[in-house]
N, C-alpha and C. Protein backbone atom coordinates (compact mmCIF):
# COMPACT_ATOMS: atom_id res chain seq x y z
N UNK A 1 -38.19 -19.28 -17.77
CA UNK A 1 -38.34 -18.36 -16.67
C UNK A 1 -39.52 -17.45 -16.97
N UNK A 2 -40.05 -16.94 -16.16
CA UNK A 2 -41.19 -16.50 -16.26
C UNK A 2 -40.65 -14.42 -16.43
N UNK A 3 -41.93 -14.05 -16.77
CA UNK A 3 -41.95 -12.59 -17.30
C UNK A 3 -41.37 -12.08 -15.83
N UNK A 4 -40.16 -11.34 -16.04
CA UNK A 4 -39.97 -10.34 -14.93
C UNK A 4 -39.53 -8.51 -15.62
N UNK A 5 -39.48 -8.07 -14.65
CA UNK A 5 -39.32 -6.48 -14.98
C UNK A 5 -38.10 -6.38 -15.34
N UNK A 6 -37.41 -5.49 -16.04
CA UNK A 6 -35.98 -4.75 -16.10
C UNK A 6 -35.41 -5.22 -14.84
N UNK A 7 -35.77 -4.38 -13.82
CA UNK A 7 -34.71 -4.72 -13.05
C UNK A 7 -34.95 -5.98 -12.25
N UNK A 8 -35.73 -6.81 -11.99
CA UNK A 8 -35.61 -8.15 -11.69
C UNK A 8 -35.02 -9.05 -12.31
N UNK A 9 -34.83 -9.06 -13.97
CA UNK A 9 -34.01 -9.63 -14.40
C UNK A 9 -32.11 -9.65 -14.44
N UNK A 10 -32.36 -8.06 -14.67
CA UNK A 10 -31.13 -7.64 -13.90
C UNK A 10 -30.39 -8.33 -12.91
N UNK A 11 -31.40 -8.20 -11.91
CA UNK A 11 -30.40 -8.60 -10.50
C UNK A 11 -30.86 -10.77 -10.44
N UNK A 12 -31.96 -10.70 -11.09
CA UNK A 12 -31.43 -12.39 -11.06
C UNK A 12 -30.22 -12.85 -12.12
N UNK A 13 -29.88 -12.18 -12.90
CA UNK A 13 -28.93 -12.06 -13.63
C UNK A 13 -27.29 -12.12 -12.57
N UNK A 14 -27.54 -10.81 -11.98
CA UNK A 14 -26.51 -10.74 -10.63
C UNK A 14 -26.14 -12.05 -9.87
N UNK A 15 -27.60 -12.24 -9.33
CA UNK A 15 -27.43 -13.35 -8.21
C UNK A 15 -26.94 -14.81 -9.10
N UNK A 16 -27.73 -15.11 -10.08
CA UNK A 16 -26.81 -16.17 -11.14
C UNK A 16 -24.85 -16.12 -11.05
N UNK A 17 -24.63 -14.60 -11.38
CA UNK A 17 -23.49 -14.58 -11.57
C UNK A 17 -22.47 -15.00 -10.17
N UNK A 18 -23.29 -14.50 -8.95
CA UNK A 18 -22.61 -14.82 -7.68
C UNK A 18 -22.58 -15.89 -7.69
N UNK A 19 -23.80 -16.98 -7.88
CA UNK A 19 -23.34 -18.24 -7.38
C UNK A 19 -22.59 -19.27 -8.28
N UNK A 20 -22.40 -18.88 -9.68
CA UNK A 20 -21.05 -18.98 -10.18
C UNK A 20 -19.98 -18.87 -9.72
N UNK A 21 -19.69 -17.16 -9.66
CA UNK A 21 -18.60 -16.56 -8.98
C UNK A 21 -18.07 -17.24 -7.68
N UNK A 22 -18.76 -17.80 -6.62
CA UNK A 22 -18.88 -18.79 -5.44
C UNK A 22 -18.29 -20.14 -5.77
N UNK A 23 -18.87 -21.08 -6.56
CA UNK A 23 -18.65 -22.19 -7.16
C UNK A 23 -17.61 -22.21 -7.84
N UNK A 24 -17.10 -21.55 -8.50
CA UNK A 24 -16.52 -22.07 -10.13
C UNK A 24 -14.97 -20.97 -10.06
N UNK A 25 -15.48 -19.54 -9.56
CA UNK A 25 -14.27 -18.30 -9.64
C UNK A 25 -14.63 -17.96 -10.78
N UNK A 26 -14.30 -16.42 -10.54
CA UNK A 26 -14.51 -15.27 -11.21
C UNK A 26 -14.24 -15.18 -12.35
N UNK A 27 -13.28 -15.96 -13.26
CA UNK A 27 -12.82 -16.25 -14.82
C UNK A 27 -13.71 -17.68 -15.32
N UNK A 28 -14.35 -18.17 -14.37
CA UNK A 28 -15.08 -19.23 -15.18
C UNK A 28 -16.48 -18.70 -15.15
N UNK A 29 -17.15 -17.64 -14.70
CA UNK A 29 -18.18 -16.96 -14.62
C UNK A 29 -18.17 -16.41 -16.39
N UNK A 30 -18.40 -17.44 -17.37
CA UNK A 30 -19.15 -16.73 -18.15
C UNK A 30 -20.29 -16.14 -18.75
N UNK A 31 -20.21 -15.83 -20.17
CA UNK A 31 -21.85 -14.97 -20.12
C UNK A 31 -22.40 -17.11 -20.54
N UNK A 32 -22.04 -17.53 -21.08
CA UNK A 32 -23.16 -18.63 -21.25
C UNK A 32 -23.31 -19.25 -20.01
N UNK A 33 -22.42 -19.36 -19.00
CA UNK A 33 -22.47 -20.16 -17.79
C UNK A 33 -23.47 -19.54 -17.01
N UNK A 34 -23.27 -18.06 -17.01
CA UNK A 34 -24.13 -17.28 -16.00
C UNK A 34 -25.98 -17.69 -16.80
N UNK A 35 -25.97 -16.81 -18.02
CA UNK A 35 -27.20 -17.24 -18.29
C UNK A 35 -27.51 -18.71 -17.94
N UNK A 36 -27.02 -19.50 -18.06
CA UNK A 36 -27.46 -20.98 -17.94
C UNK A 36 -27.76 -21.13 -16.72
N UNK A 37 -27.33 -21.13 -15.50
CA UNK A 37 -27.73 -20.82 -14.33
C UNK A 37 -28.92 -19.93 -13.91
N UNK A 38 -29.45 -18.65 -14.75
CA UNK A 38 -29.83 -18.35 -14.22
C UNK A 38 -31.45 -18.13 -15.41
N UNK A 39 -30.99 -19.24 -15.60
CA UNK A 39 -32.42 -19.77 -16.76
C UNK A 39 -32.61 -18.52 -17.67
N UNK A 40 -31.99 -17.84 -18.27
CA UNK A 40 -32.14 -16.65 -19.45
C UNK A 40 -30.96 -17.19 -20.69
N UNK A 41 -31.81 -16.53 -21.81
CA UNK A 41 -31.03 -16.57 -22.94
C UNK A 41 -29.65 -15.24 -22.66
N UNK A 42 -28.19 -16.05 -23.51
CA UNK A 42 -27.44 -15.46 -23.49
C UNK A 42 -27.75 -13.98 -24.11
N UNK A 43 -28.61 -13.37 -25.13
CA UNK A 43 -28.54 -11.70 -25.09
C UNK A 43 -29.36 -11.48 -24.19
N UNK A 44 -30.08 -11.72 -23.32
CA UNK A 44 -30.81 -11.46 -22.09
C UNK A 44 -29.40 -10.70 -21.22
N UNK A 45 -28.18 -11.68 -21.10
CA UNK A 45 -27.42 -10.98 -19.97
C UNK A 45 -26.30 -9.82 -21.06
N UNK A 46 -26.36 -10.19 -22.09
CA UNK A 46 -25.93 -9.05 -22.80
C UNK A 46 -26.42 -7.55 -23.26
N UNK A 47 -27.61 -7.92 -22.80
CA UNK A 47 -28.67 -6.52 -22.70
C UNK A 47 -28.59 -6.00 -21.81
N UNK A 48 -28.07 -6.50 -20.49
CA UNK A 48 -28.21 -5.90 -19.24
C UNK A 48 -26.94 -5.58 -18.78
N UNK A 49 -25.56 -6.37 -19.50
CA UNK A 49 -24.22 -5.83 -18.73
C UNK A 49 -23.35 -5.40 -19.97
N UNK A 50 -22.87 -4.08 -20.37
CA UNK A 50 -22.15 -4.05 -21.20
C UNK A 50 -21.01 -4.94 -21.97
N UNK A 51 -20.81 -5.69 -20.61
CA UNK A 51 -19.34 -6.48 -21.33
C UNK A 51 -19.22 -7.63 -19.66
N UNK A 52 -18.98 -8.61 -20.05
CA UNK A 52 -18.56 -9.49 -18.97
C UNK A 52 -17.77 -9.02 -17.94
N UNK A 53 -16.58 -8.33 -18.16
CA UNK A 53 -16.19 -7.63 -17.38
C UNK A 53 -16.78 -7.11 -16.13
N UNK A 54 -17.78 -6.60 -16.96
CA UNK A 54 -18.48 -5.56 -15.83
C UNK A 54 -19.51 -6.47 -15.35
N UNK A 55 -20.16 -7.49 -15.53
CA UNK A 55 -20.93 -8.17 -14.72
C UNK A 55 -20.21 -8.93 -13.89
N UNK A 56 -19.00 -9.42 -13.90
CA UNK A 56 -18.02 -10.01 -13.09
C UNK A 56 -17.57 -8.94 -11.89
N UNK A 57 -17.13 -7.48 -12.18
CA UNK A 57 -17.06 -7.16 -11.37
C UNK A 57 -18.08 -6.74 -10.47
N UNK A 58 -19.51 -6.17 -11.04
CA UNK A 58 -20.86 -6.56 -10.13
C UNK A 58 -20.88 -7.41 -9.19
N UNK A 59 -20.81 -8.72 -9.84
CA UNK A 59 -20.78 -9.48 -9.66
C UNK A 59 -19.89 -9.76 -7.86
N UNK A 60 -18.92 -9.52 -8.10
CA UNK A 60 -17.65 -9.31 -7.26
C UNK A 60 -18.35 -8.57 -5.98
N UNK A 61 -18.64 -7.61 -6.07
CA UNK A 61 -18.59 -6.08 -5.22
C UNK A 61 -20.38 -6.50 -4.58
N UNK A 62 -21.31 -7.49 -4.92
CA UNK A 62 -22.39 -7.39 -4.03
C UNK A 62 -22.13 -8.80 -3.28
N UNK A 63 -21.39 -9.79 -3.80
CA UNK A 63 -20.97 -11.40 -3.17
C UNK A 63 -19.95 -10.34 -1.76
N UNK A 64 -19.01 -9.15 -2.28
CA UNK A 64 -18.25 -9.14 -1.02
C UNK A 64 -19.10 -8.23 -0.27
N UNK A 65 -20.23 -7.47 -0.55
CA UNK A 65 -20.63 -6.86 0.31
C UNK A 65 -21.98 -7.52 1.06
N UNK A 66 -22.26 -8.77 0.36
CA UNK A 66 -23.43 -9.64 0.80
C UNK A 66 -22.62 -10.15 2.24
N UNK A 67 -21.37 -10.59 2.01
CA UNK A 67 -20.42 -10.85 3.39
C UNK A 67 -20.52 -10.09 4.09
N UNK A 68 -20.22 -8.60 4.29
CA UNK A 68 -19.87 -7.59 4.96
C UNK A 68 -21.42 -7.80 5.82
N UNK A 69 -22.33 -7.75 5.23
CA UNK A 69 -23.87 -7.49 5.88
C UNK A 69 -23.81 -8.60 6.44
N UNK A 70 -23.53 -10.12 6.09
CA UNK A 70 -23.90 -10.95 6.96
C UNK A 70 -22.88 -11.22 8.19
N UNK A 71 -21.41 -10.22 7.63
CA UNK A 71 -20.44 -10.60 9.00
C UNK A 71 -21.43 -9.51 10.50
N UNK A 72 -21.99 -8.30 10.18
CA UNK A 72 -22.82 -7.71 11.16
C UNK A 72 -23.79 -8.19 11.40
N UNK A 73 -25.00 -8.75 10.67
CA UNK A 73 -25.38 -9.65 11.21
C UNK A 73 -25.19 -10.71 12.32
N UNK A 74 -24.48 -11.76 11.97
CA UNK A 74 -23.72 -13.15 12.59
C UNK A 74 -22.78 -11.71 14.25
N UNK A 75 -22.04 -11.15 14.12
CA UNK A 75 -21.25 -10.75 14.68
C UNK A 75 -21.09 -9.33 15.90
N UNK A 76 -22.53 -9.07 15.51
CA UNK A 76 -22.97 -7.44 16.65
C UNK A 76 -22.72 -7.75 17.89
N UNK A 77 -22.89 -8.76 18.51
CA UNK A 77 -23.31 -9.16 20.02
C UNK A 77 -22.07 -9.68 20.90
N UNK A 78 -21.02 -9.70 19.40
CA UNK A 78 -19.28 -10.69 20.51
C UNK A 78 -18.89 -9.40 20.69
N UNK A 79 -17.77 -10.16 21.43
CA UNK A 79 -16.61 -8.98 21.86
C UNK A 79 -15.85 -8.42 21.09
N UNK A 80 -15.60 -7.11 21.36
CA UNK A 80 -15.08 -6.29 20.10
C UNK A 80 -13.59 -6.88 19.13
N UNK A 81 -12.99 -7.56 20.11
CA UNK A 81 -11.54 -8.12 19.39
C UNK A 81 -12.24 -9.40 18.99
N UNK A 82 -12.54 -10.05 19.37
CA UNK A 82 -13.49 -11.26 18.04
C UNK A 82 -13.83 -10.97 17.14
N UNK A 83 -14.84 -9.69 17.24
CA UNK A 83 -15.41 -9.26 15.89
C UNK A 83 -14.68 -8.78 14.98
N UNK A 84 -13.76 -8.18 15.62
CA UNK A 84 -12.16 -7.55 14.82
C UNK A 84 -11.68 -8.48 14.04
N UNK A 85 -11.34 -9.76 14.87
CA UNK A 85 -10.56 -10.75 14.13
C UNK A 85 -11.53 -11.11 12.91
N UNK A 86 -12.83 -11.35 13.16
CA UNK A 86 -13.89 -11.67 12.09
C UNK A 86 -13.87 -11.13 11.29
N UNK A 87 -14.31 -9.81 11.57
CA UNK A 87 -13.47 -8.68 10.33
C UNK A 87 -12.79 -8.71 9.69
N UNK A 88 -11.91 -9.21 9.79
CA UNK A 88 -10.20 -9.58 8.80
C UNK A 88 -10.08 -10.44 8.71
N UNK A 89 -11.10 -11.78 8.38
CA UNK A 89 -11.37 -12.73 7.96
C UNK A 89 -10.68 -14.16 8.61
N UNK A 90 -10.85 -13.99 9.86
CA UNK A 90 -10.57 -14.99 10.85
C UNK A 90 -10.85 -15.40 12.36
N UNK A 91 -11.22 -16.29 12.63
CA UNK A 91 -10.80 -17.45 12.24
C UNK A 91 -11.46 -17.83 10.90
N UNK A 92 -10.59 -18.48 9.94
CA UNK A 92 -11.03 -19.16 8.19
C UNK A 92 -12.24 -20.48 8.37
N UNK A 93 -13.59 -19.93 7.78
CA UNK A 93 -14.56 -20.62 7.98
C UNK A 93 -14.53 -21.43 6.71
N UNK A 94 -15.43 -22.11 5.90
CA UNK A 94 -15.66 -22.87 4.45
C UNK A 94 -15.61 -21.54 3.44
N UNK A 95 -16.65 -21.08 4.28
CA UNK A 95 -17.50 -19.74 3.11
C UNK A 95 -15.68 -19.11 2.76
N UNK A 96 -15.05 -18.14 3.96
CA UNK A 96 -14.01 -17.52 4.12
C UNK A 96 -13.00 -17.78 3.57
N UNK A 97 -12.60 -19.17 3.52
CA UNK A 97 -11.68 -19.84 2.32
C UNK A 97 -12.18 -19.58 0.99
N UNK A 98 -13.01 -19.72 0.40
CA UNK A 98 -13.80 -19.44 -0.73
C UNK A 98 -13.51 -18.02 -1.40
N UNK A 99 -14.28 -17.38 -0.12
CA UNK A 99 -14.14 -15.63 -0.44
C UNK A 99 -12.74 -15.24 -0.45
N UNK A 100 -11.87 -15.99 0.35
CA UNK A 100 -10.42 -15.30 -0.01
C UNK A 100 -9.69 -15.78 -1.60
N UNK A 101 -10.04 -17.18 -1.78
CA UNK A 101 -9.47 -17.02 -3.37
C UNK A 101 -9.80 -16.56 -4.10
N UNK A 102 -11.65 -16.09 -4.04
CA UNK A 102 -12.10 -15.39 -5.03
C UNK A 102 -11.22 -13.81 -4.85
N UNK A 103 -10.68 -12.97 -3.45
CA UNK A 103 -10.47 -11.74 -3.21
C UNK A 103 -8.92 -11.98 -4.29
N UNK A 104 -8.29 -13.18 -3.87
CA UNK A 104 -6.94 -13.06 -4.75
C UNK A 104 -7.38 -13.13 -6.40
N UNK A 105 -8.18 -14.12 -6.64
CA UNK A 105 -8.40 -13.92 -7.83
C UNK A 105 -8.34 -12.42 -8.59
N UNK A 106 -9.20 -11.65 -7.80
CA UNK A 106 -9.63 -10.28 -8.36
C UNK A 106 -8.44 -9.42 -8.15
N UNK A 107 -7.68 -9.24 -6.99
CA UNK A 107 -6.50 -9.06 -6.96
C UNK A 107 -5.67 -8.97 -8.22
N UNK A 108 -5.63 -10.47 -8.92
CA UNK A 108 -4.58 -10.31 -9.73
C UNK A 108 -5.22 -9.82 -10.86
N UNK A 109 -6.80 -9.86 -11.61
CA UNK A 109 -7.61 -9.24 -12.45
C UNK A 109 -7.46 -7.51 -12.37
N UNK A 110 -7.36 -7.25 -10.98
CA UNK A 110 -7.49 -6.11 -11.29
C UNK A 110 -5.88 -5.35 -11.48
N UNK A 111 -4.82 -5.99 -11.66
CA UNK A 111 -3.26 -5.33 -12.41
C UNK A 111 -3.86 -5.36 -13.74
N UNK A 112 -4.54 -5.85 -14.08
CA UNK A 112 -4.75 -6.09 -15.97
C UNK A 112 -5.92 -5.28 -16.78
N UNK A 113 -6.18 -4.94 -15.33
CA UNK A 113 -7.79 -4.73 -16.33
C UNK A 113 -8.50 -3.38 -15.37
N UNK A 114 -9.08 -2.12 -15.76
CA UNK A 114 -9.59 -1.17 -14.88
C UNK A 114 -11.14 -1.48 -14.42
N UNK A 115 -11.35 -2.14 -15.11
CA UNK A 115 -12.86 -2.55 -14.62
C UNK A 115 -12.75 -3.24 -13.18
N UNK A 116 -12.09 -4.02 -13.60
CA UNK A 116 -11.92 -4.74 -12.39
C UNK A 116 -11.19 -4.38 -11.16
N UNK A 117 -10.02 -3.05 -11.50
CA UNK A 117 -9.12 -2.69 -10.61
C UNK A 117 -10.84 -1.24 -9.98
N UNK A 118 -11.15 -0.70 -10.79
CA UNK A 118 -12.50 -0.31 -9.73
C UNK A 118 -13.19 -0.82 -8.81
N UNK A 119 -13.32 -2.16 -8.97
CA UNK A 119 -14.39 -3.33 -8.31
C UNK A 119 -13.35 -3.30 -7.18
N UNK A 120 -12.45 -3.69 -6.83
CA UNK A 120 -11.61 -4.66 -6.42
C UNK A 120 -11.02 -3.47 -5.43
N UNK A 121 -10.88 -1.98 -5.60
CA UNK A 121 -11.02 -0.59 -5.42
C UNK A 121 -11.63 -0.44 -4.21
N UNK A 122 -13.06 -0.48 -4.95
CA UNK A 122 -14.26 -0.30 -4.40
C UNK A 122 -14.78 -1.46 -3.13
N UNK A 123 -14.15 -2.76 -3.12
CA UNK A 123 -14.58 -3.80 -2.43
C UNK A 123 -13.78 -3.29 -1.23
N UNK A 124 -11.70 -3.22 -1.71
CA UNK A 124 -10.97 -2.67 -0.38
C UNK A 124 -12.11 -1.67 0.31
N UNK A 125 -11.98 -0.43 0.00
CA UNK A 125 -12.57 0.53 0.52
C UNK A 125 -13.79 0.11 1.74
N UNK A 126 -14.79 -0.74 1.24
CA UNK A 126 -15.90 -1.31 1.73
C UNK A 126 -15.30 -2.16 2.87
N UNK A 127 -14.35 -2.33 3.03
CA UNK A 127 -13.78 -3.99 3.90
C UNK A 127 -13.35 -2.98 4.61
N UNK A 128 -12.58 -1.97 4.51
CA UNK A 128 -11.39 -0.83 5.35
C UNK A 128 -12.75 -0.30 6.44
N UNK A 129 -13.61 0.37 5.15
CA UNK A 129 -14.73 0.95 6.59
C UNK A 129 -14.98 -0.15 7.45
N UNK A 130 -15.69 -1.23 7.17
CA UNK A 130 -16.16 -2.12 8.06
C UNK A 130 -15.08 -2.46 9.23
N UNK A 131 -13.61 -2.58 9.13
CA UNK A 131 -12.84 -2.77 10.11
C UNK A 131 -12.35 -1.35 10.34
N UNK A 132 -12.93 -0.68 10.07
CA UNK A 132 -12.67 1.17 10.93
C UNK A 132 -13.85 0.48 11.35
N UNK A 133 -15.31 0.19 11.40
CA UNK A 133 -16.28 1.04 11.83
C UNK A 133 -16.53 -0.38 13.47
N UNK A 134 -15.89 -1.44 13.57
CA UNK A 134 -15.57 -2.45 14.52
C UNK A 134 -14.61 -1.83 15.49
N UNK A 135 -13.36 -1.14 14.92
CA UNK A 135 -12.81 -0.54 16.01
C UNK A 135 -13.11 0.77 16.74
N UNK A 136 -14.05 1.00 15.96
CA UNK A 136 -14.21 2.61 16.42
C UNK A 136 -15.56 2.17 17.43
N UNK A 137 -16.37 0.81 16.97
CA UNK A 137 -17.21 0.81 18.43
C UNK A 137 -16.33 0.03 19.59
N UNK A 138 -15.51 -0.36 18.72
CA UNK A 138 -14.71 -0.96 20.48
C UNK A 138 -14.28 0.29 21.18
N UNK A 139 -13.51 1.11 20.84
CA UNK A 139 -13.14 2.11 21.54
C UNK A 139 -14.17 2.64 22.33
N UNK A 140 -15.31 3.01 21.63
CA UNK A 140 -16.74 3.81 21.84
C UNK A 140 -17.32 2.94 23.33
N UNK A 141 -16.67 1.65 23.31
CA UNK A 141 -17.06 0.78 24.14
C UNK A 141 -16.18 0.56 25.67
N UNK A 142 -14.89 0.83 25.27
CA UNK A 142 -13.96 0.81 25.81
C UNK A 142 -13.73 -0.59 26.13
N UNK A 143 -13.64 -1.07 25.02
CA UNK A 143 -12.72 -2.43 24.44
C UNK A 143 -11.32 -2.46 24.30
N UNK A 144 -11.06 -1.13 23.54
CA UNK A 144 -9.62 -0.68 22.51
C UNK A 144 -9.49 0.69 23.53
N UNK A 145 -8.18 0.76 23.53
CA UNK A 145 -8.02 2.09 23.48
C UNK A 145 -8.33 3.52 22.76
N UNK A 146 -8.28 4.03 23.48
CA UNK A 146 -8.17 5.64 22.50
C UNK A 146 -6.61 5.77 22.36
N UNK A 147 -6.53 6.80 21.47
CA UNK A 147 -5.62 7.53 20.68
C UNK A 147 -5.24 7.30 19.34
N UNK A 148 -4.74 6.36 18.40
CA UNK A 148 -4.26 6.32 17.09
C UNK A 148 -5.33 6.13 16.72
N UNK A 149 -5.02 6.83 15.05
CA UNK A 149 -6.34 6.74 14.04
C UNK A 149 -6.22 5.68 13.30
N UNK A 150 -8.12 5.70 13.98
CA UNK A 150 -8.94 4.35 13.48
C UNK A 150 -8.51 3.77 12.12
N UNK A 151 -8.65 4.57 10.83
CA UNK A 151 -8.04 4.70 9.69
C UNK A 151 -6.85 4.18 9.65
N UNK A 152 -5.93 4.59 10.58
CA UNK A 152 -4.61 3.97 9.83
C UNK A 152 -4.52 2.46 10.34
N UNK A 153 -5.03 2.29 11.92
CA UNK A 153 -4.77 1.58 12.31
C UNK A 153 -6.08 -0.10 11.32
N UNK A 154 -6.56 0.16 11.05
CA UNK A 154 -7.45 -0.23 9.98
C UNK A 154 -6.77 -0.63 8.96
N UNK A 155 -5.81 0.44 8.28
CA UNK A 155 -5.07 0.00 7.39
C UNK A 155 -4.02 -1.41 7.53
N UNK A 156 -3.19 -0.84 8.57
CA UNK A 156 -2.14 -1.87 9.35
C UNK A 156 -2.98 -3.25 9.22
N UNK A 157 -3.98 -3.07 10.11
CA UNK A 157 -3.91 -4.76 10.39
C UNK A 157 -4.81 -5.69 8.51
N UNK A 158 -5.74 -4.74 8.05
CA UNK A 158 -5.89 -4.94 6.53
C UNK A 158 -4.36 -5.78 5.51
N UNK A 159 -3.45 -4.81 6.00
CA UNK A 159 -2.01 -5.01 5.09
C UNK A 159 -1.83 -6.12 5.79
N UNK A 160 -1.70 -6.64 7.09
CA UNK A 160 -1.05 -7.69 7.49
C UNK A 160 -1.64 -8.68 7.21
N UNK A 161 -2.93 -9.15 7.49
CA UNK A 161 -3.93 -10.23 6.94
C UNK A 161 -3.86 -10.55 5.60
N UNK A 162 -3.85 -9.33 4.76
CA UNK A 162 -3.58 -9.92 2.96
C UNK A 162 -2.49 -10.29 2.95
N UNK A 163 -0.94 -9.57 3.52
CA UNK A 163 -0.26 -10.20 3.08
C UNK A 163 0.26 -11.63 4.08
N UNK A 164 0.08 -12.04 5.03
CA UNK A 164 -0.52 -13.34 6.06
C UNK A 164 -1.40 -14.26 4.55
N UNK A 165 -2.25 -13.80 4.00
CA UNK A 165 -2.92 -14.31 3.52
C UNK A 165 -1.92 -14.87 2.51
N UNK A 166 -1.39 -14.10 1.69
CA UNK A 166 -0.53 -14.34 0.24
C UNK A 166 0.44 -15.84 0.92
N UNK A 167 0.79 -15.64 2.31
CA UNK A 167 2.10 -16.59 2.76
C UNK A 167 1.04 -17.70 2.84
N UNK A 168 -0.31 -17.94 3.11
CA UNK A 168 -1.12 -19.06 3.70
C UNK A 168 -1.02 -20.23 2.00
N UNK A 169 -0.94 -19.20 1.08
CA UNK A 169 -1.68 -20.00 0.02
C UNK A 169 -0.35 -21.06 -0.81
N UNK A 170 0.99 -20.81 -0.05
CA UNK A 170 1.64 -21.00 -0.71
C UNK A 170 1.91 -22.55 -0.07
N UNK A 171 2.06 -23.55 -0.27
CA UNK A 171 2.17 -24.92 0.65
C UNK A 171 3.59 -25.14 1.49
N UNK A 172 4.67 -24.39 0.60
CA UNK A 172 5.64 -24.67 1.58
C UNK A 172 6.27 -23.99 2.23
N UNK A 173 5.53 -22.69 2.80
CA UNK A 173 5.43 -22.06 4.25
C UNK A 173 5.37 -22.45 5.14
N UNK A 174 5.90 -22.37 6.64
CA UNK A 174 5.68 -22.83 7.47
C UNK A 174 4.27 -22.19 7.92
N UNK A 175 3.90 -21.56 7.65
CA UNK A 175 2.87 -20.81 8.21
C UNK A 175 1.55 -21.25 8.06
N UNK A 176 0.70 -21.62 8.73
CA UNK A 176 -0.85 -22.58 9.23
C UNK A 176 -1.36 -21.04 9.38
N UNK A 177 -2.95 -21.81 9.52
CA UNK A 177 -3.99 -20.10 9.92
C UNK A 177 -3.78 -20.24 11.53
N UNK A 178 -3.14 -20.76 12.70
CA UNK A 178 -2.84 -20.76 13.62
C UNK A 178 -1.93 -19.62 13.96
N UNK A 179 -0.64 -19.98 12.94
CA UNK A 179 0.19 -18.90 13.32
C UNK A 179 -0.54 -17.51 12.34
N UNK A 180 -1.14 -17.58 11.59
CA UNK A 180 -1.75 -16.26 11.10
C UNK A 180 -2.66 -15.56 12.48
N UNK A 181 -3.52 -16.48 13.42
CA UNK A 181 -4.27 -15.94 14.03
C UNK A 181 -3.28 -15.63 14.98
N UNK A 182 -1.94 -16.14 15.79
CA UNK A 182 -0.86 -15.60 16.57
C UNK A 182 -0.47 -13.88 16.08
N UNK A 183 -0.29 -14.10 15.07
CA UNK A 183 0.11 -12.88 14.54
C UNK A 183 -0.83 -11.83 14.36
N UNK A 184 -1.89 -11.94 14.06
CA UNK A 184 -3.20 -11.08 14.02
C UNK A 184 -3.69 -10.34 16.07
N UNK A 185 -3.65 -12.13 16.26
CA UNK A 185 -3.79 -11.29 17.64
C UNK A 185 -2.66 -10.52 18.37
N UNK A 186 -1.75 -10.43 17.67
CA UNK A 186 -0.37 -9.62 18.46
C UNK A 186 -0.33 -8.59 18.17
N UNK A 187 -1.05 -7.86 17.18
CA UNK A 187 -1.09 -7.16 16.00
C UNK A 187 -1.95 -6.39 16.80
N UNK A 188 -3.31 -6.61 17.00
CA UNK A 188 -4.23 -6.46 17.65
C UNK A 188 -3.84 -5.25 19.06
N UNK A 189 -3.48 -6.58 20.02
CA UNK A 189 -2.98 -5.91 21.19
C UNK A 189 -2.00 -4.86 21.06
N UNK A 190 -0.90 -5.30 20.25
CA UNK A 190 -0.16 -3.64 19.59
C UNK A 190 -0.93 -2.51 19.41
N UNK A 191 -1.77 -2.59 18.79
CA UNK A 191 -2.51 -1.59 18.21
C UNK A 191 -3.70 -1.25 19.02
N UNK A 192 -4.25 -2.05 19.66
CA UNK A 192 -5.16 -1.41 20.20
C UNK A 192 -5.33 -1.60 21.71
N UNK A 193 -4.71 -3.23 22.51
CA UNK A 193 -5.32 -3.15 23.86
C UNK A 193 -4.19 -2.63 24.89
């Protein structure tokens, strides 16, 4: 690889680790896998991340917020309860399947570990605004109603989708992403139309 600056190596360092993190999941993202991918010697990425940990959860927190930018992107121009549903990660695309085992993955990383329960912290938080900041232009739009807060109601349908989500992964549920999207959209109209 050719001469780059501090922080270019840095973040090709990053982007290595995402498309690991993408491919492989967040515990097979190691430091030799990442360097190898991303054409640097292994103390190259040990110079730049204190501890695997913490490049995993980097790692973590710009793959989910690289989503967040491209769900506004892809998603400004639909209707506010589409974009809603998009928001809370449905209808389940290739990418979306992906990103949700990686979200459980980290999930269960972060009961064990604070590095990761920051990341994983920090990602909720990031996902909560983005589905506050969808309903608050529907309203603004008069999509949604007024009255209950954006915030909680943000929360609600967040809790229902993860845990919708936890029932999807299990095989002998009756439950398909069909009846998840039944339930999301009921959820929906409860709450907001």
């Amino acid at each position: 690889m050719s001469y780059l600056k501090r922080e270019e190596r840095h973040a090709a360092i990053l982007e290595a680790a995402v498309r690991v993190t993408l491919a492989e999941g967040i515990m097979a993202s190691t430091v030799r896998r990442i360097a190898a991918e991303a054409g640097m010697a292994i103390g190259q990425v040990h110079h730049h991340f204190s501890s695997v940990k913490q490049l995993r959860a980097e790692a973590f927190l710009l793959l989910t917020r690289k989503s967040l930018y491209d769900f506004y992107l892809k998603c400004k121009d639909l209707p506010a309860t589409e974009r809603l549903k998009l928001a809370l990660g449905y209808p389940m695309d290739e990418d979306s399947v992906r990103e949700t085992h990686l979200w459980n993955e980290m999930m269960l990383l972060a009961e064990r570990d604070t590095i990761m329960h920051e990341a994983y912290a920090t990602a909720i938080s990031d996902w909560h605004h983005a589905v506050t900041k969808v309903i608050a232009e529907g309203k603004t739009a008069g999509s949604f109603r007024a009255g209950a807060n954006v915030d909680d109601i943000a929360w609600r349908l967040i809790g229902l989708v993860c845990g919708l989500d936890g029932l999807l992964s299990f095989n002998r549920t009756s439950i398909s992403e069909a009846e998840i999207m039944r339930h999301l959209s009921s959820a929906i109209e409860l709450e907001l139309l």
